[in-house]
Protein backbone atom coordinates (compact mmCIF):
# COMPACT_ATOMS: atom_id res chain seq x y z
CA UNK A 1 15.86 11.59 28.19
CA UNK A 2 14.86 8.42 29.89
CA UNK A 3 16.09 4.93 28.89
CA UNK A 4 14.53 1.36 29.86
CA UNK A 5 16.28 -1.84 30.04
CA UNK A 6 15.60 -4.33 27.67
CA UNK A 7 17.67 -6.82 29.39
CA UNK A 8 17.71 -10.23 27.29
CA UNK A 9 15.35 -9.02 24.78
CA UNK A 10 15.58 -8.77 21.18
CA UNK A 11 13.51 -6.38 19.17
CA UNK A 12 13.44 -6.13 15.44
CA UNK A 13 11.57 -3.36 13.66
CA UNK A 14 10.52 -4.94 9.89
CA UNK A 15 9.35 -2.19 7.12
CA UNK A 16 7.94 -3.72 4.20
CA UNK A 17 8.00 -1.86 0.81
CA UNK A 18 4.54 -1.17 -0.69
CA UNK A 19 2.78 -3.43 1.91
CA UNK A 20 -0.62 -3.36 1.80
CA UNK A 21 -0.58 -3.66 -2.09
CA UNK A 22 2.05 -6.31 -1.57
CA UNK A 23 -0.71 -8.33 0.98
CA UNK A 24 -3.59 -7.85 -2.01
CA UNK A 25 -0.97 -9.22 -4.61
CA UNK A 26 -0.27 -12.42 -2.75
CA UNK A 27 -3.65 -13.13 -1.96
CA UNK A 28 -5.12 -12.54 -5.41
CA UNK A 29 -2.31 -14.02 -8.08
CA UNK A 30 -4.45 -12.81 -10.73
CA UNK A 31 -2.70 -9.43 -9.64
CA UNK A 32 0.91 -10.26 -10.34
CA UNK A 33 2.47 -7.85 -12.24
CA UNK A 34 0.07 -5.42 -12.63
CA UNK A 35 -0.27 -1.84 -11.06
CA UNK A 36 -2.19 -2.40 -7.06
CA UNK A 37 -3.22 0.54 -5.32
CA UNK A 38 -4.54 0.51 -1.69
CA UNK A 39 -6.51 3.25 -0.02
CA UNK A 40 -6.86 5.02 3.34
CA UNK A 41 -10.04 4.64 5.66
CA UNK A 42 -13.19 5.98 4.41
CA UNK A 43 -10.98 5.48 0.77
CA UNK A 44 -10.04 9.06 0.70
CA UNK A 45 -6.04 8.72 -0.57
CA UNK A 46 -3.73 6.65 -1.96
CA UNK A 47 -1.90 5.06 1.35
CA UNK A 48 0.44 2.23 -0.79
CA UNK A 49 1.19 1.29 -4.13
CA UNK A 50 2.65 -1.97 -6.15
CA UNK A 51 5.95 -0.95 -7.61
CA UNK A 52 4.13 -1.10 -11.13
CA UNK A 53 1.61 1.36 -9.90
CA UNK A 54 4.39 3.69 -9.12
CA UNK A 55 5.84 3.02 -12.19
CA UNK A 56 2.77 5.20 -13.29
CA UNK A 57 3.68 8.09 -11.75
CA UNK A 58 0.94 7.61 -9.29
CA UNK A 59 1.96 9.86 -5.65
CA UNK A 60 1.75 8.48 -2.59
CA UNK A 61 -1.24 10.43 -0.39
CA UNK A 62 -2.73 11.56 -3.66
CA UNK A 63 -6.78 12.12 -3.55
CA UNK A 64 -8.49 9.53 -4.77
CA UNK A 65 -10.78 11.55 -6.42
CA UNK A 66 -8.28 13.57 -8.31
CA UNK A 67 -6.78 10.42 -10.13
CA UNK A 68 -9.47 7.68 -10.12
CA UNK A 69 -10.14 8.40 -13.90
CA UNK A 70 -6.58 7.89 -14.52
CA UNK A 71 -6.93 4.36 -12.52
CA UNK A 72 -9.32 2.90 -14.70
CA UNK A 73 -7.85 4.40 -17.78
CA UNK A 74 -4.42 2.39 -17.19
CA UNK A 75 -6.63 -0.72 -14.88
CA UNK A 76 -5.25 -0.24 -11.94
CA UNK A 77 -6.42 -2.22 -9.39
CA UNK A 78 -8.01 -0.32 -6.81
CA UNK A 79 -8.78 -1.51 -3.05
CA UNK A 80 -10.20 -0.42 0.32
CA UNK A 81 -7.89 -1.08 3.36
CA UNK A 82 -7.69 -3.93 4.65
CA UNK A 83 -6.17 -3.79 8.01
CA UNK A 84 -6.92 -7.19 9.27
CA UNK A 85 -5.67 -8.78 6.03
């Protein structure tokens, strides 16, 4: 095991809950409060979700394609990444 100096540095590591659905909801008020799902590259699965959306009982890493009847039944709001956002 190797270890590096880091000498008058100061790192910080941040981890924000639900993230990308987070980002969508403060860029599009409209989405306050309601259930915000966000999905992986080519949309395949589910890669974050608001805390209403889990509230759902919607997994984390589930298949798109496997729930996105369920989405629309209960309007979930449903977005590509956004990486850049």
């Amino acid at each position: 095991m190797s270890s590096t100096s880091c000498k008058g540095q100061l790192w910080g590591l941040v981890d924000c809950n639900s993230f990308y659905a987070s980002c969508e909801q403060v860029f599009r008020p409209d989405l306050k409060g309601k259930p915000v799902v966000v999905l992986s590259n080519n949309d395949g699965c589910i890669i974050a979700r608001s805390a209403e959306a889990k509230k759902l009982g919607i997994p984390m890493g589930e298949a798109y394609f496997k729930v996105q009847g369920f989405l629309k039944a209960k309007n979930v709001a449903v977005f590509s990444s956004n990486f850049a956002l």
